[in-house]
PDB file of N, CA and C in Angstrom:
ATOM      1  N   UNK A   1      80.880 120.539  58.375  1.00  0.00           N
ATOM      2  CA  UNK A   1      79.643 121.290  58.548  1.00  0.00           C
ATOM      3  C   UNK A   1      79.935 122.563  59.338  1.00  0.00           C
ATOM      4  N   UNK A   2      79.801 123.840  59.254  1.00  0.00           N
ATOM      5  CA  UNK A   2      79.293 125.076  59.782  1.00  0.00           C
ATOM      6  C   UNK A   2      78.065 124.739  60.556  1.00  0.00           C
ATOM      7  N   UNK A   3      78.666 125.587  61.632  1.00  0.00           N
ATOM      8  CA  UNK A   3      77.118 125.985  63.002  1.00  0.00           C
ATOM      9  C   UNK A   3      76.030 126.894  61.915  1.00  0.00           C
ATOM     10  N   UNK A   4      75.186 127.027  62.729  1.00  0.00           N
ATOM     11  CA  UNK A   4      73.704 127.243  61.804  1.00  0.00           C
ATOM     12  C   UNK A   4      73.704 128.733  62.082  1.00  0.00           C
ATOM     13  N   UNK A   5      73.607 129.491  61.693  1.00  0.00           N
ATOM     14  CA  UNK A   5      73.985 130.777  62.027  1.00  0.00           C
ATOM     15  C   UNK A   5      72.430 131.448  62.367  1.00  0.00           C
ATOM     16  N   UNK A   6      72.861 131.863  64.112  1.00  0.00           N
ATOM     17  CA  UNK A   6      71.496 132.116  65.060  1.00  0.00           C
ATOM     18  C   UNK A   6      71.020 130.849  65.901  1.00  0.00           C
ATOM     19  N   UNK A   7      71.504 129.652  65.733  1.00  0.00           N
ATOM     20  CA  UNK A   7      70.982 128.581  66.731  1.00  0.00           C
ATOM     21  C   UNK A   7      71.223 128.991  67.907  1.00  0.00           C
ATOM     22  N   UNK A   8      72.682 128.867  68.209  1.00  0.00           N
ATOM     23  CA  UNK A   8      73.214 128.639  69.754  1.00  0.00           C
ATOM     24  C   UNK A   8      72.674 127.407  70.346  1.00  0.00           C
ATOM     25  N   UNK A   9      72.254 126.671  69.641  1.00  0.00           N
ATOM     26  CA  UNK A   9      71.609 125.296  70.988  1.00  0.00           C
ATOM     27  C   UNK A   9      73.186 125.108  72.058  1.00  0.00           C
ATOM     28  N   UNK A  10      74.278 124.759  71.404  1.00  0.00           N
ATOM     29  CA  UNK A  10      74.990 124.178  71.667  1.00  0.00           C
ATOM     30  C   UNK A  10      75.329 124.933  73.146  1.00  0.00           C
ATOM     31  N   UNK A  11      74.959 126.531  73.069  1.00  0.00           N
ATOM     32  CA  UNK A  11      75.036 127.698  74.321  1.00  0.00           C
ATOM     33  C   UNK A  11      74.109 126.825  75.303  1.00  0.00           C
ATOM     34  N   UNK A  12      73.134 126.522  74.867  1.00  0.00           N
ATOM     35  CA  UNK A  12      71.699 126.270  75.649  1.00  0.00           C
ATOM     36  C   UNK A  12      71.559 125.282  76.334  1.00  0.00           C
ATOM     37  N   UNK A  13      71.597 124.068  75.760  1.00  0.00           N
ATOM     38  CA  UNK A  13      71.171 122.707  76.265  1.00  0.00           C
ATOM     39  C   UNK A  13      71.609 121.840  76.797  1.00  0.00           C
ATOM     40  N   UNK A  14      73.532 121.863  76.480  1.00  0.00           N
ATOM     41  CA  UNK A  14      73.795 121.072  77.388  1.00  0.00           C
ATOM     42  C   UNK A  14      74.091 121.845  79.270  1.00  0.00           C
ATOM     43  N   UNK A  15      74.677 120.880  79.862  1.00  0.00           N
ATOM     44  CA  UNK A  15      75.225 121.473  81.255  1.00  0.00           C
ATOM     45  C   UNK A  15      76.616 121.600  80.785  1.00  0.00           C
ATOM     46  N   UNK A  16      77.053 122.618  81.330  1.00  0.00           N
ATOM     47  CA  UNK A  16      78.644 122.767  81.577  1.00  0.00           C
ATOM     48  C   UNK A  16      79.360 123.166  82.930  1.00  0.00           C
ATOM     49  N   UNK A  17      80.500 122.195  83.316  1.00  0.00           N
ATOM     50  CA  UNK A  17      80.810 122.250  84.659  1.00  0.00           C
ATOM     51  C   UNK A  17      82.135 123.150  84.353  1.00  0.00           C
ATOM     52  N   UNK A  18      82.695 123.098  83.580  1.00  0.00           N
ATOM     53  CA  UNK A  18      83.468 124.043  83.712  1.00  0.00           C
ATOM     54  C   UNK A  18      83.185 125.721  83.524  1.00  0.00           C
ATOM     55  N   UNK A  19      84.534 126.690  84.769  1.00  0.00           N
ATOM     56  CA  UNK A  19      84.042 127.818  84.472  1.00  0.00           C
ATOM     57  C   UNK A  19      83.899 128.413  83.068  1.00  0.00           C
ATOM     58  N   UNK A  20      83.302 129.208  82.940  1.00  0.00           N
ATOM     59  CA  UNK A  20      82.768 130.190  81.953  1.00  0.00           C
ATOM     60  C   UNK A  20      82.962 131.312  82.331  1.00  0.00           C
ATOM     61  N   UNK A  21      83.924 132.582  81.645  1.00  0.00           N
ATOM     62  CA  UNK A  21      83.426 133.918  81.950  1.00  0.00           C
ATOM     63  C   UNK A  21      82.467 134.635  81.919  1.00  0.00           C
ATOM     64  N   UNK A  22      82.305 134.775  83.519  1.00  0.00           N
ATOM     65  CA  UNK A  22      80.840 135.193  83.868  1.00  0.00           C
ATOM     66  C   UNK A  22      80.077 134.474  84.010  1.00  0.00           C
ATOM     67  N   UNK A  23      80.347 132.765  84.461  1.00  0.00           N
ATOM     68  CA  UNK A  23      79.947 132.289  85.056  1.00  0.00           C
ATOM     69  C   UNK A  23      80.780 131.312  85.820  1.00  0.00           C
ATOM     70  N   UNK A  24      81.454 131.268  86.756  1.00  0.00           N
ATOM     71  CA  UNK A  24      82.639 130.609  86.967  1.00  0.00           C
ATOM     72  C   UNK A  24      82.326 129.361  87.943  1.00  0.00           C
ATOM     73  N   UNK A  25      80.918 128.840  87.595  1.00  0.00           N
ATOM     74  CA  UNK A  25      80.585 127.301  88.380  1.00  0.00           C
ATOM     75  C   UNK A  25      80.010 126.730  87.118  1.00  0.00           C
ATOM     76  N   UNK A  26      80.224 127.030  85.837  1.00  0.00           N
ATOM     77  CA  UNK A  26      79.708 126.628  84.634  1.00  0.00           C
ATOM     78  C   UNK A  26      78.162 127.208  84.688  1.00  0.00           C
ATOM     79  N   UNK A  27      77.356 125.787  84.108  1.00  0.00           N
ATOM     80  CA  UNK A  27      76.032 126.167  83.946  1.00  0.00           C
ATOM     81  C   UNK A  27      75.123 124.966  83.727  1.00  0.00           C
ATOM     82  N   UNK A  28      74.039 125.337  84.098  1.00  0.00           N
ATOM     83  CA  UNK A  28      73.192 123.891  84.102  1.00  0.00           C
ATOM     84  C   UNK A  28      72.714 123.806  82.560  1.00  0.00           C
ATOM     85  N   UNK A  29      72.087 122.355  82.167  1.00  0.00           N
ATOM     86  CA  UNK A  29      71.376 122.024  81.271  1.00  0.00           C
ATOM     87  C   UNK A  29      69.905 123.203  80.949  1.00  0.00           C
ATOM     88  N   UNK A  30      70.078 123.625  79.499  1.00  0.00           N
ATOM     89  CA  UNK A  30      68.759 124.594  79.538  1.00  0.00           C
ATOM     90  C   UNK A  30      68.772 125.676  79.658  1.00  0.00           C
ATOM     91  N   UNK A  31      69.899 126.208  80.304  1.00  0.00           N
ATOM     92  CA  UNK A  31      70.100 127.592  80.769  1.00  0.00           C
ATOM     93  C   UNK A  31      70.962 127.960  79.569  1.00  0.00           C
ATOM     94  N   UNK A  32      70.778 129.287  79.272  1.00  0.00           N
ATOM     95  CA  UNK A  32      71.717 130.253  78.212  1.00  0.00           C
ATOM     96  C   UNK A  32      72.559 130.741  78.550  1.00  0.00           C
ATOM     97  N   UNK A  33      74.252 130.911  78.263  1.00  0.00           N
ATOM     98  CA  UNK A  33      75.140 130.383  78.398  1.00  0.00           C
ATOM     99  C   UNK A  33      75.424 132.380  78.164  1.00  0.00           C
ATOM    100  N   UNK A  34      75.768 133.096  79.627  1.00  0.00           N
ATOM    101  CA  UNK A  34      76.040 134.642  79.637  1.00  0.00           C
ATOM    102  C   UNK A  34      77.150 134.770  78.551  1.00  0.00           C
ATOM    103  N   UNK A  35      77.328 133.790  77.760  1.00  0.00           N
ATOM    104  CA  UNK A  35      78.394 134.414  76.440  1.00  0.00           C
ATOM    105  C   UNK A  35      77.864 134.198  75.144  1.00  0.00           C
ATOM    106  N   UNK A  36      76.661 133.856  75.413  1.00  0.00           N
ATOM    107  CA  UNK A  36      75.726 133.807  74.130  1.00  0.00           C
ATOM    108  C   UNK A  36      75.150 135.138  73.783  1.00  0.00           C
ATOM    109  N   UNK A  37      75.652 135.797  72.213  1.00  0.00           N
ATOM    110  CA  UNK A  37      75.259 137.169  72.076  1.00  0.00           C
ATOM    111  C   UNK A  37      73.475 137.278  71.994  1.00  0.00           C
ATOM    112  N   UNK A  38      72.929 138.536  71.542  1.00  0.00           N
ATOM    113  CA  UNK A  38      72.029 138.413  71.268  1.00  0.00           C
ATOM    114  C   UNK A  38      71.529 137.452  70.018  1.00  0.00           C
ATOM    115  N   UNK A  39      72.420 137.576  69.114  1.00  0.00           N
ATOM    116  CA  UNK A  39      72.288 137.123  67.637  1.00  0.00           C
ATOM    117  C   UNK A  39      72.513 135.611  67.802  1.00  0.00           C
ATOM    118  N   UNK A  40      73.081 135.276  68.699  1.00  0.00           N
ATOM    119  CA  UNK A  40      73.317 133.738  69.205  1.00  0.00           C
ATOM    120  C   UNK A  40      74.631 133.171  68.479  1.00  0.00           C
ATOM    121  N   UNK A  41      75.660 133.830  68.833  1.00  0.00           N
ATOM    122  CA  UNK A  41      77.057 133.706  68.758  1.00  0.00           C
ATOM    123  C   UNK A  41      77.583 133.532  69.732  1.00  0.00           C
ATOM    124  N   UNK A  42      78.670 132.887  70.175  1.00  0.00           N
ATOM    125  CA  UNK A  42      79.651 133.178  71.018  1.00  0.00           C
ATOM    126  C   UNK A  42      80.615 133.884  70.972  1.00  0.00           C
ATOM    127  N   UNK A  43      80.319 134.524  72.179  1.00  0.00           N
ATOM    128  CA  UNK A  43      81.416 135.909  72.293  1.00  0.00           C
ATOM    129  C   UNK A  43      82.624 135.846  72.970  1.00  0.00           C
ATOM    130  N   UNK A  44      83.008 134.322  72.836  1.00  0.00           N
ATOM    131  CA  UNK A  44      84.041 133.839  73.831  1.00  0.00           C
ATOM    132  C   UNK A  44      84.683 133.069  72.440  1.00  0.00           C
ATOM    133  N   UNK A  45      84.453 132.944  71.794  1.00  0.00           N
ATOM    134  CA  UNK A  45      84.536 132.146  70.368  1.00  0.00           C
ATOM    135  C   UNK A  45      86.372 132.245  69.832  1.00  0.00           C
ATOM    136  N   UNK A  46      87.086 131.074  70.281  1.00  0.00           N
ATOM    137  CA  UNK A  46      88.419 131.310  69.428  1.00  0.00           C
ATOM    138  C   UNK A  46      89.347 131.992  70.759  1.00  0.00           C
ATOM    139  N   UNK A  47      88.794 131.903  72.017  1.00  0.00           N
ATOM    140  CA  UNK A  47      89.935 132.751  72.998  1.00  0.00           C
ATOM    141  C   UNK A  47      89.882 131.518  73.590  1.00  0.00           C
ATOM    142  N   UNK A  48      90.880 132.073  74.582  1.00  0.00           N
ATOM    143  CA  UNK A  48      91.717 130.933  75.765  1.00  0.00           C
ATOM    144  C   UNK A  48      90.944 130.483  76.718  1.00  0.00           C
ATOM    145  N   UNK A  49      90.103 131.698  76.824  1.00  0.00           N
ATOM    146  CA  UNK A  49      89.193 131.335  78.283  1.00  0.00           C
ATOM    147  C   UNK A  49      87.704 130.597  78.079  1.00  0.00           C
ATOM    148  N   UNK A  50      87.618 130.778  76.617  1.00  0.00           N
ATOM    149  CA  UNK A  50      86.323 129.307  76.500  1.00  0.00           C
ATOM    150  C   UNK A  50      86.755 128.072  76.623  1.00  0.00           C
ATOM    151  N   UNK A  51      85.803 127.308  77.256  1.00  0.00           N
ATOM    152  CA  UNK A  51      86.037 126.351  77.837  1.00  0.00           C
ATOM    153  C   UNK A  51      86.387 125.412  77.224  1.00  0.00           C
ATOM    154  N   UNK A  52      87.087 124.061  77.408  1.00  0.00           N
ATOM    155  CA  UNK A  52      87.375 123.162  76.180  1.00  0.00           C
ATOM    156  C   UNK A  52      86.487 122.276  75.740  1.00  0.00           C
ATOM    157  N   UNK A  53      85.890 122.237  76.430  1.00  0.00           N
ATOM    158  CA  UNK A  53      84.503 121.562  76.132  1.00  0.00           C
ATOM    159  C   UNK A  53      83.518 121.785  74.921  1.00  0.00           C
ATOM    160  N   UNK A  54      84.170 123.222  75.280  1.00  0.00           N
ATOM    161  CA  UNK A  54      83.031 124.202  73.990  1.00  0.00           C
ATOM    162  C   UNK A  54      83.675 123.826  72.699  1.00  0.00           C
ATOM    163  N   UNK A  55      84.781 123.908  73.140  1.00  0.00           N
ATOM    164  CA  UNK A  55      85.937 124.285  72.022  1.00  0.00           C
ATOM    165  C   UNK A  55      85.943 122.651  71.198  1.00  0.00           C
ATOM    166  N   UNK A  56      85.871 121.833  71.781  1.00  0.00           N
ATOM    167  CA  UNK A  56      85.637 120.458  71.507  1.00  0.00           C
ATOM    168  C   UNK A  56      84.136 120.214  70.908  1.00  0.00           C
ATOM    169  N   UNK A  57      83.482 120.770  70.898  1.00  0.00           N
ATOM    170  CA  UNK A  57      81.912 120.514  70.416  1.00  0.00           C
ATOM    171  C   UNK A  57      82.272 120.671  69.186  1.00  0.00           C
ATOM    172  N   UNK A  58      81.928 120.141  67.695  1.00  0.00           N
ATOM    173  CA  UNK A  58      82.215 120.308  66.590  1.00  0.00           C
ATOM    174  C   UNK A  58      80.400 119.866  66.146  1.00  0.00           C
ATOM    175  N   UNK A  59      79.964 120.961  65.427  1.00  0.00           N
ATOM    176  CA  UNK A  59      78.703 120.899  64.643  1.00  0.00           C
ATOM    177  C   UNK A  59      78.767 119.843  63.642  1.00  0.00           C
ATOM    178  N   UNK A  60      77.639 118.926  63.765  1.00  0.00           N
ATOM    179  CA  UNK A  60      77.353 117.512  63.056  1.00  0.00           C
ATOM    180  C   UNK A  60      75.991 117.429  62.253  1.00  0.00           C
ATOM    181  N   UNK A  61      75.604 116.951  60.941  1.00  0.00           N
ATOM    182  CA  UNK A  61      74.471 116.443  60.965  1.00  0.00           C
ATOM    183  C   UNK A  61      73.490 115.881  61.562  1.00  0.00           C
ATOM    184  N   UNK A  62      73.641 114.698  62.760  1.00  0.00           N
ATOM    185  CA  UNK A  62      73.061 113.907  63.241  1.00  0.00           C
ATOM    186  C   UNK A  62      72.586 114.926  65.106  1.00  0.00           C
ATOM    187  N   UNK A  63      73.765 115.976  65.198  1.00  0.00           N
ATOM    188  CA  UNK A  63      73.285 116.659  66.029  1.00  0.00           C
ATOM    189  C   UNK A  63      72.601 118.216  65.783  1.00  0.00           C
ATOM    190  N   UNK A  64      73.000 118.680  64.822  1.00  0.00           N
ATOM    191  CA  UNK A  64      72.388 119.924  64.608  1.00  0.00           C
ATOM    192  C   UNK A  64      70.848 119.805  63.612  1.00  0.00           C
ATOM    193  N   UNK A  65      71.030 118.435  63.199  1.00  0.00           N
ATOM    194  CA  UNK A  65      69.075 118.225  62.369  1.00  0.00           C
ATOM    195  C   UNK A  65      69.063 119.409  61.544  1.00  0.00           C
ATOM    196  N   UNK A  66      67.715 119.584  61.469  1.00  0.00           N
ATOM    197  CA  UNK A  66      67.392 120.981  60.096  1.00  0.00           C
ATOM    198  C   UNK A  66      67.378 122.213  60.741  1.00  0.00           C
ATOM    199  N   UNK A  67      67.220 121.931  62.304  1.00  0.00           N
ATOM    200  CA  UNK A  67      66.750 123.604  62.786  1.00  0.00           C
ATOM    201  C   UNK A  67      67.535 123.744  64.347  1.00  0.00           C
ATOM    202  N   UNK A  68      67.368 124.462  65.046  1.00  0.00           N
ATOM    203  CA  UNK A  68      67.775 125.125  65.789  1.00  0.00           C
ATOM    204  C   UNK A  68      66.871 123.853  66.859  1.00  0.00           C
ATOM    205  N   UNK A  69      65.434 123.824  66.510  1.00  0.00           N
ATOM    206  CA  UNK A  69      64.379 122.828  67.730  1.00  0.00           C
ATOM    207  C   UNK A  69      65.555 121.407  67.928  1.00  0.00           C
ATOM    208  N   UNK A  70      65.795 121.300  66.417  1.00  0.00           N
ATOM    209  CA  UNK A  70      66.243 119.711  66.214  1.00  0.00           C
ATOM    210  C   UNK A  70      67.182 119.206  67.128  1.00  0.00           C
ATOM    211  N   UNK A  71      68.535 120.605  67.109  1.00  0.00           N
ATOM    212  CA  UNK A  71      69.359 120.527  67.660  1.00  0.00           C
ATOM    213  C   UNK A  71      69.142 120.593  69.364  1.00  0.00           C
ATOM    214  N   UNK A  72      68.420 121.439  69.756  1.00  0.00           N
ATOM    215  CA  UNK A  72      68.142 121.667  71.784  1.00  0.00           C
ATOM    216  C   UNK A  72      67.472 120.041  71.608  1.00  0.00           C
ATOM    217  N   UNK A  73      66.561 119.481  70.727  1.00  0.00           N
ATOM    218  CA  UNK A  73      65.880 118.580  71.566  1.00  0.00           C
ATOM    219  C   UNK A  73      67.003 117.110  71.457  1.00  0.00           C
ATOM    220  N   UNK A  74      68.031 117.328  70.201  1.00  0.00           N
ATOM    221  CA  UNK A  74      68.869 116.027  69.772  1.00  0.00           C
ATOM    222  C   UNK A  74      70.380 116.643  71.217  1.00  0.00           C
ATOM    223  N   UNK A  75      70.201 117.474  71.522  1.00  0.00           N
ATOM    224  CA  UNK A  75      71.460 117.558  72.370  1.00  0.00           C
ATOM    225  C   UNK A  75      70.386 117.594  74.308  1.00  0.00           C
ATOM    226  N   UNK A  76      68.925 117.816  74.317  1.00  0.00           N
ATOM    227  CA  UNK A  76      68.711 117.618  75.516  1.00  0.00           C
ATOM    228  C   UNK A  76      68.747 115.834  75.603  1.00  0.00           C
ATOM    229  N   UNK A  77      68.412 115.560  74.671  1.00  0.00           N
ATOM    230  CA  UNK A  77      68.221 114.317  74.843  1.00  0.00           C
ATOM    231  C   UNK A  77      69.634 113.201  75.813  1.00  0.00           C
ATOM    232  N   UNK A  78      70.910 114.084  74.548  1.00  0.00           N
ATOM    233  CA  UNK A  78      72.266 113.564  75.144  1.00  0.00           C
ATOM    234  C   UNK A  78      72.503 113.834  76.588  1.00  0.00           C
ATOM    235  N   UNK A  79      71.707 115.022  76.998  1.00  0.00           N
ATOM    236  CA  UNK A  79      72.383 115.161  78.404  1.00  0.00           C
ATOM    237  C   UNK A  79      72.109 114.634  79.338  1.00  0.00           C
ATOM    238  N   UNK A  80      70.372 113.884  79.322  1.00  0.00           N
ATOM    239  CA  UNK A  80      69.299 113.249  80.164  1.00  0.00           C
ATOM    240  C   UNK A  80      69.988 112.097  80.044  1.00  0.00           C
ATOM    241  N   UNK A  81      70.581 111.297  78.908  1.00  0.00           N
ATOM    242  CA  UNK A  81      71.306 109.938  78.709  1.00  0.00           C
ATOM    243  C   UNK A  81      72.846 109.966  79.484  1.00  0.00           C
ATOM    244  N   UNK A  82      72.797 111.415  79.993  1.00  0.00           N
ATOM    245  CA  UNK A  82      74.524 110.882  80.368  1.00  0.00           C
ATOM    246  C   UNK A  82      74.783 111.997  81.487  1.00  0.00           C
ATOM    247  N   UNK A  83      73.538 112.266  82.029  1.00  0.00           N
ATOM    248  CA  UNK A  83      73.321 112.421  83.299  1.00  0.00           C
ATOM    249  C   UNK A  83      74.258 111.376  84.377  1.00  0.00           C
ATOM    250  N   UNK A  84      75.023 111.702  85.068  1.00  0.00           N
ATOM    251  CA  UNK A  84      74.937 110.861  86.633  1.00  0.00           C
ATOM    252  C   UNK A  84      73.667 110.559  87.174  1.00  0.00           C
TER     253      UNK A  84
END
C-alpha cells in the first residue's frame, strides 16, 4: 500500500520521543510534526536524520481506513492503548 497522498496522520497523531529536526525532544501525541510540509509530506522523507520510528511506520489498510479522519482516529486510538 502507498501513503494517501495529503494525509500526514502518521506526522500527527502519534507521540514521538525521538529527536526530530527541529524538534530535538521529539513530539507529543496530536501535535504536527515541524517536518510536515504544507501539502502534508515529509520533508525529512528517505534521509538519515528521520527518525527510525518514522522510517519503520509502513502504511496499512487496517491503519490508514478510507481517509485521512480514519487514519488520526485508528492511530490515536493506538497511542491511548500503549500509553505508559
Amino acid at each position: 500500500m502507498q501513503c494517501r497522498a495529503g494525509c500526514g496522520a502518521c506526522c500527527i497523531a502519534p507521540s514521538i520521543s525521538s529527536p526530530i529536526p527541529g524538534m530535538p525532544n521529539g513530539k507529543a501525541a496530536g501535535v504536527r510534526c515541524v517536518q510536515l510540509t504544507a501539502t502534508n509530506r515529509c520533508a525529512i522523507f528517505g534521509r538519515p536524520d528521520r527518525p527510525a520510528c518514522c522510517a519503520g511506520l509502513k502504511p496499512a489498510e487496517e491503519m490508514c481506513g478510507a481517509s485521512c479522519a480514519d487514519a488520526l482516529q485508528w492511530l490515536a486510538k493506538l497511542e491511548a492503548a500503549t500509553r505508559p
